[in-house]
C-alpha atoms as a PDB file:
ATOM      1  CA  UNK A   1     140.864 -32.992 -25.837  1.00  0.00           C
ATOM      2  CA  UNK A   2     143.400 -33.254 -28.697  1.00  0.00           C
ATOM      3  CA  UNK A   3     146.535 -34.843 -27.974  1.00  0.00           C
ATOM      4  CA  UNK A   4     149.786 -32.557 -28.515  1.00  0.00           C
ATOM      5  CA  UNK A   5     151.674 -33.251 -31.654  1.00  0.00           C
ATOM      6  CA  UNK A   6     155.181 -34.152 -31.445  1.00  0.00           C
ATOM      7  CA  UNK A   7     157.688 -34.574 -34.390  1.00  0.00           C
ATOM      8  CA  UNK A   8     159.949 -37.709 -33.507  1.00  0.00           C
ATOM      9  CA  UNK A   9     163.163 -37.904 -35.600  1.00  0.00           C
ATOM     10  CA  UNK A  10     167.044 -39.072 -34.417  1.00  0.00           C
ATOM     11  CA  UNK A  11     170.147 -39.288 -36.616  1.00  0.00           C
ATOM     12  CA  UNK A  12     170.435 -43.317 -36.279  1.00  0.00           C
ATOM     13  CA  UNK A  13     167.816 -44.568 -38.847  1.00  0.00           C
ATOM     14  CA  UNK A  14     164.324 -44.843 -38.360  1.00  0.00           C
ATOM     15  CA  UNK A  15     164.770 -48.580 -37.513  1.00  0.00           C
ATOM     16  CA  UNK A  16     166.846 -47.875 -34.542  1.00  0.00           C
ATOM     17  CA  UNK A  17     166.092 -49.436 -31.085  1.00  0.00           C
ATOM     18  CA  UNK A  18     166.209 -46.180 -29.169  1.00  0.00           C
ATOM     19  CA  UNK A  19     163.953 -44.159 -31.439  1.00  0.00           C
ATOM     20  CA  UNK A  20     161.306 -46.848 -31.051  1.00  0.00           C
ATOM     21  CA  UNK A  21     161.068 -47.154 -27.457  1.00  0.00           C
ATOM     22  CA  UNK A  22     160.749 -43.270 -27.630  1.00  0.00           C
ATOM     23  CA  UNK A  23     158.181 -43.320 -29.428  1.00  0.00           C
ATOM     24  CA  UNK A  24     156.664 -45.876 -27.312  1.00  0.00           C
ATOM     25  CA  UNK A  25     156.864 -43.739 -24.334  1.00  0.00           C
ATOM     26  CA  UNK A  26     155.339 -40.873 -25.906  1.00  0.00           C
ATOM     27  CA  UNK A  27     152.522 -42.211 -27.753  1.00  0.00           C
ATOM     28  CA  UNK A  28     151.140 -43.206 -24.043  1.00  0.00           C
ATOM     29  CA  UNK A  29     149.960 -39.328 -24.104  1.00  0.00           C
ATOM     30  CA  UNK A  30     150.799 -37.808 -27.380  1.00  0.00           C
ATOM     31  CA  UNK A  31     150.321 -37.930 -31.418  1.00  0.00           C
ATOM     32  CA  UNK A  32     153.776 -39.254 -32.882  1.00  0.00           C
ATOM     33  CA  UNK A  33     155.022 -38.448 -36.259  1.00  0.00           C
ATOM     34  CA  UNK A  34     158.368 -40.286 -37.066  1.00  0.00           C
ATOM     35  CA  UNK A  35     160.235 -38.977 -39.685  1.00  0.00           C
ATOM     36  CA  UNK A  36     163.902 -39.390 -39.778  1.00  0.00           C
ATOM     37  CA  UNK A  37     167.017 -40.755 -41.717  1.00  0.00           C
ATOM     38  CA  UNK A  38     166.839 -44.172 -43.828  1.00  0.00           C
ATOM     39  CA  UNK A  39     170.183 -44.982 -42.795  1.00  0.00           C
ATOM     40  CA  UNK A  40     172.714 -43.847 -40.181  1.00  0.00           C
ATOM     41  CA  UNK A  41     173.684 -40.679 -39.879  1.00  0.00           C
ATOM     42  CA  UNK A  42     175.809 -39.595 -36.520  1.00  0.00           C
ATOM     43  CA  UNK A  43     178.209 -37.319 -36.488  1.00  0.00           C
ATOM     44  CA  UNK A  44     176.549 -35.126 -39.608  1.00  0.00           C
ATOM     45  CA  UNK A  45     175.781 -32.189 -37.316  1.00  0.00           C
ATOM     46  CA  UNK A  46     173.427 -29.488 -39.015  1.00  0.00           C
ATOM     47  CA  UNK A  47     174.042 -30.869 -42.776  1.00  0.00           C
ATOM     48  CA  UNK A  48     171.188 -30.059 -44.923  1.00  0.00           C
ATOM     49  CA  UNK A  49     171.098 -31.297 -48.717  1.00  0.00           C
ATOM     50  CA  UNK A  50     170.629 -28.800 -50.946  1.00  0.00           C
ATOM     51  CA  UNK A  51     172.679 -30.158 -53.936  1.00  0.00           C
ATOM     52  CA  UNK A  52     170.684 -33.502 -54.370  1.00  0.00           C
ATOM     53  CA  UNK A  53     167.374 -34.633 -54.874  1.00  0.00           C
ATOM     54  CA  UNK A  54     165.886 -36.511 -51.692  1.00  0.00           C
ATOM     55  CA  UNK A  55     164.138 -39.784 -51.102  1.00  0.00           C
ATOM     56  CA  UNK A  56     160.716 -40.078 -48.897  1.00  0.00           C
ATOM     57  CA  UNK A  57     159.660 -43.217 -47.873  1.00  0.00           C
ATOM     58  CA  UNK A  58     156.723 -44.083 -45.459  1.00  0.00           C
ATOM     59  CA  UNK A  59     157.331 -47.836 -44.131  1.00  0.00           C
ATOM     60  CA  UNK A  60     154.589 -47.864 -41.761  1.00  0.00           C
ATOM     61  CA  UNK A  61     151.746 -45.720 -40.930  1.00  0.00           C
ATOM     62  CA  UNK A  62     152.954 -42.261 -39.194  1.00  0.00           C
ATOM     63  CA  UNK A  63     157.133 -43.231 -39.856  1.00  0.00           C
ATOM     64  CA  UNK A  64     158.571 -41.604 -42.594  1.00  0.00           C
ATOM     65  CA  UNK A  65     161.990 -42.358 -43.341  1.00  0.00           C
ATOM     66  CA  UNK A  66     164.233 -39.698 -46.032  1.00  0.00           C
ATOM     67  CA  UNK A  67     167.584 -40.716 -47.289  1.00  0.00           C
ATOM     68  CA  UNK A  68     169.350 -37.549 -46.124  1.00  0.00           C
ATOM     69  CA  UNK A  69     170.358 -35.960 -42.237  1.00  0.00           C
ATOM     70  CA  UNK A  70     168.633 -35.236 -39.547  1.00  0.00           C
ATOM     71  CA  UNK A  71     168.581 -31.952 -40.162  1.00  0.00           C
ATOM     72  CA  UNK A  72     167.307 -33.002 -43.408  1.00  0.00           C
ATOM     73  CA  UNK A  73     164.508 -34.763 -42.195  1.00  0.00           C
ATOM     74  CA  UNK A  74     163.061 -32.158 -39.591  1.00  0.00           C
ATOM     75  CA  UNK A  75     163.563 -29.854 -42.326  1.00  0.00           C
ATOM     76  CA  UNK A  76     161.253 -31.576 -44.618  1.00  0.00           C
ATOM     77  CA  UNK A  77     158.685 -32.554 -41.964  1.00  0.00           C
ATOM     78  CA  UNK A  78     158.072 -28.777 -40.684  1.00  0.00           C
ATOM     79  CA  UNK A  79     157.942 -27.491 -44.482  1.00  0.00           C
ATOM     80  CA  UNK A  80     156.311 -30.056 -46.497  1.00  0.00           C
ATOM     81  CA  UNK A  81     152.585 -28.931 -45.774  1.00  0.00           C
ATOM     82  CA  UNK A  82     149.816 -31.511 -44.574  1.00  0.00           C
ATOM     83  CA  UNK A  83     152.795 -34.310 -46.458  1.00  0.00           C
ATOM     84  CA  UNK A  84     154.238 -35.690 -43.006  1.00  0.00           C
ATOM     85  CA  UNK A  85     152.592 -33.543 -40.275  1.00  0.00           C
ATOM     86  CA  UNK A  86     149.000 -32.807 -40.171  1.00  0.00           C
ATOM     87  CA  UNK A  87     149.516 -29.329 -38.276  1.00  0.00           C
ATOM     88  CA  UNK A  88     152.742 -27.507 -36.888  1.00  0.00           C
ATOM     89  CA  UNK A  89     153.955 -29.712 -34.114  1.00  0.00           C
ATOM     90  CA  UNK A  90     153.549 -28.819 -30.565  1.00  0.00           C
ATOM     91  CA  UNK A  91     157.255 -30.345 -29.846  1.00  0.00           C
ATOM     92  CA  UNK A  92     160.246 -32.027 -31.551  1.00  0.00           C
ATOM     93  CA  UNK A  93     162.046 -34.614 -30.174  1.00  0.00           C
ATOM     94  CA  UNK A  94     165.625 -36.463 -31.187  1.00  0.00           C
ATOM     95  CA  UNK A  95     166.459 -39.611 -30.021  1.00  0.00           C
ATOM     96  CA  UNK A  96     166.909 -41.712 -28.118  1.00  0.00           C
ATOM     97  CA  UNK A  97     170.638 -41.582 -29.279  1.00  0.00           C
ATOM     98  CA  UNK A  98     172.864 -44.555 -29.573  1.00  0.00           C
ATOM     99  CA  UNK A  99     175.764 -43.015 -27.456  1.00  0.00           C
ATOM    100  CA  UNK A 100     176.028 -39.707 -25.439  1.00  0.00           C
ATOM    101  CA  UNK A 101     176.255 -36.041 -26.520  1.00  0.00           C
ATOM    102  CA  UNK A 102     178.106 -34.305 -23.765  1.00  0.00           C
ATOM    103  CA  UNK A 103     180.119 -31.169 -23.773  1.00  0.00           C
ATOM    104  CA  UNK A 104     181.699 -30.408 -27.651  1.00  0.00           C
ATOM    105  CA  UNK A 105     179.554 -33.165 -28.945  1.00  0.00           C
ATOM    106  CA  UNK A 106     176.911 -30.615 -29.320  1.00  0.00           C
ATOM    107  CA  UNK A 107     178.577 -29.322 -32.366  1.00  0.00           C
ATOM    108  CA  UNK A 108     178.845 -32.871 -34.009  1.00  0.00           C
ATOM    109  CA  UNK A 109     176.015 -34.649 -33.240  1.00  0.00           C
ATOM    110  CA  UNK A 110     172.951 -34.938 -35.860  1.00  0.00           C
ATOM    111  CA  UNK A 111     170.539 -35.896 -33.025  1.00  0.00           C
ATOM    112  CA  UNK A 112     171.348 -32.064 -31.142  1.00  0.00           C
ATOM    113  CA  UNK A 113     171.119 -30.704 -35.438  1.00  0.00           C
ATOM    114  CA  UNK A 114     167.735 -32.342 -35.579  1.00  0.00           C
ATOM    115  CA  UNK A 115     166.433 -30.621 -32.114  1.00  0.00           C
ATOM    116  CA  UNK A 116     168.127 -27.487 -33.400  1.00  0.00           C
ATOM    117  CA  UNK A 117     166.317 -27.372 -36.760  1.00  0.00           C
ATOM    118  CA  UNK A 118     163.578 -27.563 -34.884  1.00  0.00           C
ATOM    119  CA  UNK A 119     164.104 -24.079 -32.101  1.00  0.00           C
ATOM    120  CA  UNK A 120     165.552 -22.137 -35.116  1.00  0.00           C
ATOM    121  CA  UNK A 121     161.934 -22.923 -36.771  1.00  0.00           C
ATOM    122  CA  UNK A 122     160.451 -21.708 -32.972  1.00  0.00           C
ATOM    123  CA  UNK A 123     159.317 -25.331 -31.872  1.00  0.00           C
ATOM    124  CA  UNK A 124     160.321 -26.673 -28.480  1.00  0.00           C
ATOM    125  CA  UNK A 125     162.814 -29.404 -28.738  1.00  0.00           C
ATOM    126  CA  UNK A 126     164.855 -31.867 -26.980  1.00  0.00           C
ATOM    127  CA  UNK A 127     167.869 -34.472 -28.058  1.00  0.00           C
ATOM    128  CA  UNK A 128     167.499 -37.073 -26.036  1.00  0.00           C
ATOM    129  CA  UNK A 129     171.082 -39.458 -25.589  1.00  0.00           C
ATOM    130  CA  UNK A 130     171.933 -42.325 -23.537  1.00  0.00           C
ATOM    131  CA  UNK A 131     174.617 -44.969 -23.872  1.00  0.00           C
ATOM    132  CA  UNK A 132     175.324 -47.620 -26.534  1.00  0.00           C
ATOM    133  CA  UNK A 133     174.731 -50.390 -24.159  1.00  0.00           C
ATOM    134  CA  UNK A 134     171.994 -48.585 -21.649  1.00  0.00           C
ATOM    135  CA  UNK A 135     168.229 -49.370 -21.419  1.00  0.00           C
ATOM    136  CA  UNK A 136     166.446 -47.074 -24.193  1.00  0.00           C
ATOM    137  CA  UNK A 137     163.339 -47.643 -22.556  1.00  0.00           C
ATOM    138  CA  UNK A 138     164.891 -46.295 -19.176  1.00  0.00           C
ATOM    139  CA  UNK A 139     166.356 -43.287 -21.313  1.00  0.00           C
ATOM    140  CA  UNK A 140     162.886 -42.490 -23.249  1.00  0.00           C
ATOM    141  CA  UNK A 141     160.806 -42.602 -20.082  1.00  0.00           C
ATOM    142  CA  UNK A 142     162.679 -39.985 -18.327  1.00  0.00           C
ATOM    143  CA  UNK A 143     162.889 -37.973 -21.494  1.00  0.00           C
ATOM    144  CA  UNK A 144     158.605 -38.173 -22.034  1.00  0.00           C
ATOM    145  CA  UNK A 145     158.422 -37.288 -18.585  1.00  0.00           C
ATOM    146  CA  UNK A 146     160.749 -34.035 -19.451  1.00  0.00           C
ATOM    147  CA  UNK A 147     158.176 -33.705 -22.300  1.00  0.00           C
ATOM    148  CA  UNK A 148     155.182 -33.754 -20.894  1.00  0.00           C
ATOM    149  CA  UNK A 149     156.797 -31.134 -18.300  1.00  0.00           C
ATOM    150  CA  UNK A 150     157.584 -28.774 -21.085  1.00  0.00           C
ATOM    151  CA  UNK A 151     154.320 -29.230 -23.086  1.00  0.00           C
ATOM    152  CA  UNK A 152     152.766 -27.729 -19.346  1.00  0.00           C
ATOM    153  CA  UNK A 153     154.234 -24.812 -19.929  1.00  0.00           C
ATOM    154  CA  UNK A 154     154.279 -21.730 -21.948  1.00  0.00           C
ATOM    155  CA  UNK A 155     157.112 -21.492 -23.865  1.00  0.00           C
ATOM    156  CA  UNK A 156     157.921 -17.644 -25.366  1.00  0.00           C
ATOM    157  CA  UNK A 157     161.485 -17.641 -26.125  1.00  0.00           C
ATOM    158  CA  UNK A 158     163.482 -20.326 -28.694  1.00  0.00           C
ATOM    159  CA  UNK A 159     164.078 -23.802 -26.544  1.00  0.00           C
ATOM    160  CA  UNK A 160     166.442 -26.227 -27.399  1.00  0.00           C
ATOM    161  CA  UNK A 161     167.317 -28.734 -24.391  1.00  0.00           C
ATOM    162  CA  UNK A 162     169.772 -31.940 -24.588  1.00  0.00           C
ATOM    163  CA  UNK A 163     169.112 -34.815 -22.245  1.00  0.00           C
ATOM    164  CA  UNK A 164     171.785 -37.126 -21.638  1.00  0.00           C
ATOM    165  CA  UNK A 165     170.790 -40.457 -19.839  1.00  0.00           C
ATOM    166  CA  UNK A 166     174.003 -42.601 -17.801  1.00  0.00           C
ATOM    167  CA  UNK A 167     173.111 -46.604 -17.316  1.00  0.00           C
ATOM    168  CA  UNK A 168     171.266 -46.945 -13.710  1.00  0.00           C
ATOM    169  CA  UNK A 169     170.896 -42.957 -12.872  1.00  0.00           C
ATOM    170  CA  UNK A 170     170.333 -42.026  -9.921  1.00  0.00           C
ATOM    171  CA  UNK A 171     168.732 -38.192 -10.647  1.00  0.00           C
ATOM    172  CA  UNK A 172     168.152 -35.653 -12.807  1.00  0.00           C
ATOM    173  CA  UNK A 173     169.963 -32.516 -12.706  1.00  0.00           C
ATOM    174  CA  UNK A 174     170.386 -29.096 -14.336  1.00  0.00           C
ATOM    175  CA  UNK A 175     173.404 -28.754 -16.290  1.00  0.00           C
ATOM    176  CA  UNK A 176     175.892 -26.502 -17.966  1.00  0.00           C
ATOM    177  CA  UNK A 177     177.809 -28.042 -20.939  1.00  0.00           C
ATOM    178  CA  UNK A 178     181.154 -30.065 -20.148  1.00  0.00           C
ATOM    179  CA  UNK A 179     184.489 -30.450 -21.878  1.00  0.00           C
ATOM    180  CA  UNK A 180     185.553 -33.855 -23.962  1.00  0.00           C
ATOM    181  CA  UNK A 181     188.141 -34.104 -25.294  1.00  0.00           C
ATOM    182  CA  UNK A 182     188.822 -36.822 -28.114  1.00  0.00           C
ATOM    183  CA  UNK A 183     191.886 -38.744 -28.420  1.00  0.00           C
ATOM    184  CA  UNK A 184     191.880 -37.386 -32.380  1.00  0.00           C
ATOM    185  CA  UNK A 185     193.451 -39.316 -35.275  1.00  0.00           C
ATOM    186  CA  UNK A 186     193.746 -40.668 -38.750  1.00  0.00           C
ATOM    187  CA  UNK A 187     193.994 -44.262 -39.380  1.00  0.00           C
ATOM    188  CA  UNK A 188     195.322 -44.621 -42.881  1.00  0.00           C
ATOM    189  CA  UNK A 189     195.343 -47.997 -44.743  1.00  0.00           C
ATOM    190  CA  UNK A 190     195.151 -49.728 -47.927  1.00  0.00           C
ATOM    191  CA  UNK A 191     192.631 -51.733 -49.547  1.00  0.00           C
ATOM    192  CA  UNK A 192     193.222 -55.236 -51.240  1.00  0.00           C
ATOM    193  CA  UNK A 193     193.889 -53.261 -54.407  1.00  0.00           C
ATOM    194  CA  UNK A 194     196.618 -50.714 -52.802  1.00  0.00           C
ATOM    195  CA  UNK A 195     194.371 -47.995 -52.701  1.00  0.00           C
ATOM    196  CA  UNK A 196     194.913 -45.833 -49.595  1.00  0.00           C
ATOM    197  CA  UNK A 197     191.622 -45.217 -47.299  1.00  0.00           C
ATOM    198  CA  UNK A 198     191.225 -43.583 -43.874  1.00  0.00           C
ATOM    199  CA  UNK A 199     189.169 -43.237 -40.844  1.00  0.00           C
ATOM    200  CA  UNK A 200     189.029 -40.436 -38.845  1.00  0.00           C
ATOM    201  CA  UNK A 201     188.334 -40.369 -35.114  1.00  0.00           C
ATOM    202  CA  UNK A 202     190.421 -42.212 -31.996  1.00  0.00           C
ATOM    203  CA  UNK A 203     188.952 -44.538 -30.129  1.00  0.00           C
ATOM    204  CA  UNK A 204     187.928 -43.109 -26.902  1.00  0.00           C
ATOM    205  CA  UNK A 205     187.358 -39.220 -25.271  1.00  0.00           C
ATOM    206  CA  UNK A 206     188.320 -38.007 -21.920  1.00  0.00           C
ATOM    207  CA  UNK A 207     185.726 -35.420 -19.530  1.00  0.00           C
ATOM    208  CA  UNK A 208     187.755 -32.481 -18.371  1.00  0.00           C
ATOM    209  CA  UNK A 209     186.994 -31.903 -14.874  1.00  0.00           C
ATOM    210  CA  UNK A 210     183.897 -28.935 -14.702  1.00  0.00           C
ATOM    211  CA  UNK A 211     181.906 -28.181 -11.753  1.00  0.00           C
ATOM    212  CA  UNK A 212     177.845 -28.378 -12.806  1.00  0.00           C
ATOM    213  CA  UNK A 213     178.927 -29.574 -16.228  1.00  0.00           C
ATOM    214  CA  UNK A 214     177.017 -32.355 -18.215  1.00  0.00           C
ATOM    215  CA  UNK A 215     180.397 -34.383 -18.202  1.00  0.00           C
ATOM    216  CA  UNK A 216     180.877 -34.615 -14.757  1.00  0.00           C
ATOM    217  CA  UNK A 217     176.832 -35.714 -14.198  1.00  0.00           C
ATOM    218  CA  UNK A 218     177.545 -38.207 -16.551  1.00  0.00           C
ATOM    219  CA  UNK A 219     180.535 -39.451 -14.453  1.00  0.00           C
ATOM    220  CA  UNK A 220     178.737 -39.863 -11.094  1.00  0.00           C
ATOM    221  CA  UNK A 221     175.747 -41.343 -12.696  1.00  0.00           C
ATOM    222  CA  UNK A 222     173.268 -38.672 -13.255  1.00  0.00           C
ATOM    223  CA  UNK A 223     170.944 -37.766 -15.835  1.00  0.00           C
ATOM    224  CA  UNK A 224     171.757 -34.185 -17.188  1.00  0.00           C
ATOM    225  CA  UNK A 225     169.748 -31.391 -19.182  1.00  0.00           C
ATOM    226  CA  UNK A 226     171.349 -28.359 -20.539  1.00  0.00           C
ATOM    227  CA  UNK A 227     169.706 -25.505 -22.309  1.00  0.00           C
ATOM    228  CA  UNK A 228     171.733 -24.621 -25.787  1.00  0.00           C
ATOM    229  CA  UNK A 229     171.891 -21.603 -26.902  1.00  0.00           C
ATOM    230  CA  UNK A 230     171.430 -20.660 -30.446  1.00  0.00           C
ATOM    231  CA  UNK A 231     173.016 -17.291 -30.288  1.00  0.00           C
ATOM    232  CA  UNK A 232     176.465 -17.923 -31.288  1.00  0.00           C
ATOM    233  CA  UNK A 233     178.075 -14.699 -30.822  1.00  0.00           C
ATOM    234  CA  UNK A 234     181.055 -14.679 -28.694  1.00  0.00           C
ATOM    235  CA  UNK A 235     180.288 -11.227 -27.007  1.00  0.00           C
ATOM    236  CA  UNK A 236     183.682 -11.876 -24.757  1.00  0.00           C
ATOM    237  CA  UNK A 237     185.501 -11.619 -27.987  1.00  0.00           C
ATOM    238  CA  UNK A 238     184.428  -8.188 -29.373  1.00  0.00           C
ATOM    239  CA  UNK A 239     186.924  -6.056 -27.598  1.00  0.00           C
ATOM    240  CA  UNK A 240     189.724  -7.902 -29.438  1.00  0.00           C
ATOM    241  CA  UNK A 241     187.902  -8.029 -32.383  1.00  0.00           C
ATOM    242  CA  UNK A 242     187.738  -4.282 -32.195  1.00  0.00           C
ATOM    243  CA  UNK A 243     191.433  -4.234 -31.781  1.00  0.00           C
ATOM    244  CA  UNK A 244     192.221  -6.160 -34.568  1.00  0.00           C
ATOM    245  CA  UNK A 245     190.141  -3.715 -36.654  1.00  0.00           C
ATOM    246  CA  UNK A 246     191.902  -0.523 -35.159  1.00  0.00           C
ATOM    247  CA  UNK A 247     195.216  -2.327 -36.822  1.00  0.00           C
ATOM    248  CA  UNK A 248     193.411  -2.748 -39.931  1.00  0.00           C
ATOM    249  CA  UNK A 249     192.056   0.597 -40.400  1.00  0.00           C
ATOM    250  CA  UNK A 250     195.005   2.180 -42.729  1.00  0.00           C
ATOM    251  CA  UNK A 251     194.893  -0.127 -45.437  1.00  0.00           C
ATOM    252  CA  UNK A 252     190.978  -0.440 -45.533  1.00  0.00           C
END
């Protein structure tokens, strides 16, 4: 019987701790293709790079490493022929992560773009995130198990799924996406030269309380999956849009 194919990328480098034990966990009962970013690349959400030329490297047999984003690299594996993948892949997955994506992180986070690339192309994917300090191989073997759960069935409509993994969970749980709110700011400094730099970001995010949500699993220690959507359109938001349009009608 031939083993599924699954595309294995992240959007912390191809030499990251969590991506290996991933791929670990999934070679016990799959064909594993790594191809993903040379360096770091978190918080680049769907970036692709269509002004530059890009890098491919292959450091080991089956890991390819680009020097672009995740997006990038999902991109190039699902498009570039018999280059990277031998045939289209049966599943794409994205992480481990170094760090969760709950709630608004969605939007942010390269390891959900990578996942994504992959549904808008029509393969079934998951982002797989866990925190900083948590056991990646605890994190990857709940995620293969959610792999080899999806592979058993037929999938007929785009799937895009985001795991999220606490330290020591107790469960696994369907989810609806929470609320986190960052403490936002801009550090500005100066170099040794008196050049002025910043950083953006503040140092810590807040869940807003949200029955079912991802954030509040997260809180009490259990492992959450959500379903994203990739239809964006706010369908609550046509009737004022139609408003606004009414008011715009004369001068049109």
């Amino acid at each position: 019987m031939v083993r599924p194919l699954i595309l294995l990328s992240n959007d912390d480098g191809y030499r990251a701790n969590g991506i290996n034990a991933m791929r670990r966990a999934l070679g016990e009962f799959a064909e594993v293709v790594v191809c993903a970013p040379e360096l770091e690349q978190s918080a680049t959400s769907h970036a692709l790079s269509v002004h530059r030329a890009l890098r491919l490297l292959e450091p080991s047999p089956g890991v390819y490493a680009i020097d672009g984003t995740p997006a990038d690299c999902v991109y190039v594996a699902l498009h570039g022929k018999t280059r990277i993948l031998p045939r289209w892949p049966d599943m794409v997955v994205s992480g481990v992560n170094h760090g969760v994506n709950l709630g608004d992180d969605v939007f942010y986070s390269g390891t959900v773009a990578a996942a994504r690339e992959a549904a808008l192309k029509g393969v079934p994917a998951l982002a797989v995130s866990t925190p900083f300090d948590a056991d990646m191989d605890a994190a990857a073997a709940i995620a293969s198990r959610v792999v080899r759960a999806v592979l058993s069935h037929p999938v007929t409509t785009p799937l895009l799924l985001n795991l999220n993994v606490p330290r020591g969970y107790t469960e696994l749980r369907v989810a609806r996406l929470g609320r986190r709110i960052y403490h936002d700011e801009v550090d500005f400094r100066r170099d040794p030269r008196g050049r002025e730099y910043l950083w953006l970001g503040g140092p810590s995010a807040d869940s807003v309380p949200l029955p079912g949500s991802d954030t509040e699993a997260f809180d009490a220690g259990i492992a959450s999956i959500t379903a994203l959507s990739l239809d964006l359109w706010a369908r609550e938001t046509d009737e004022f849009v139609t408003r606004v349009l009414v008011d715009l009608a004369p001068i049109l």
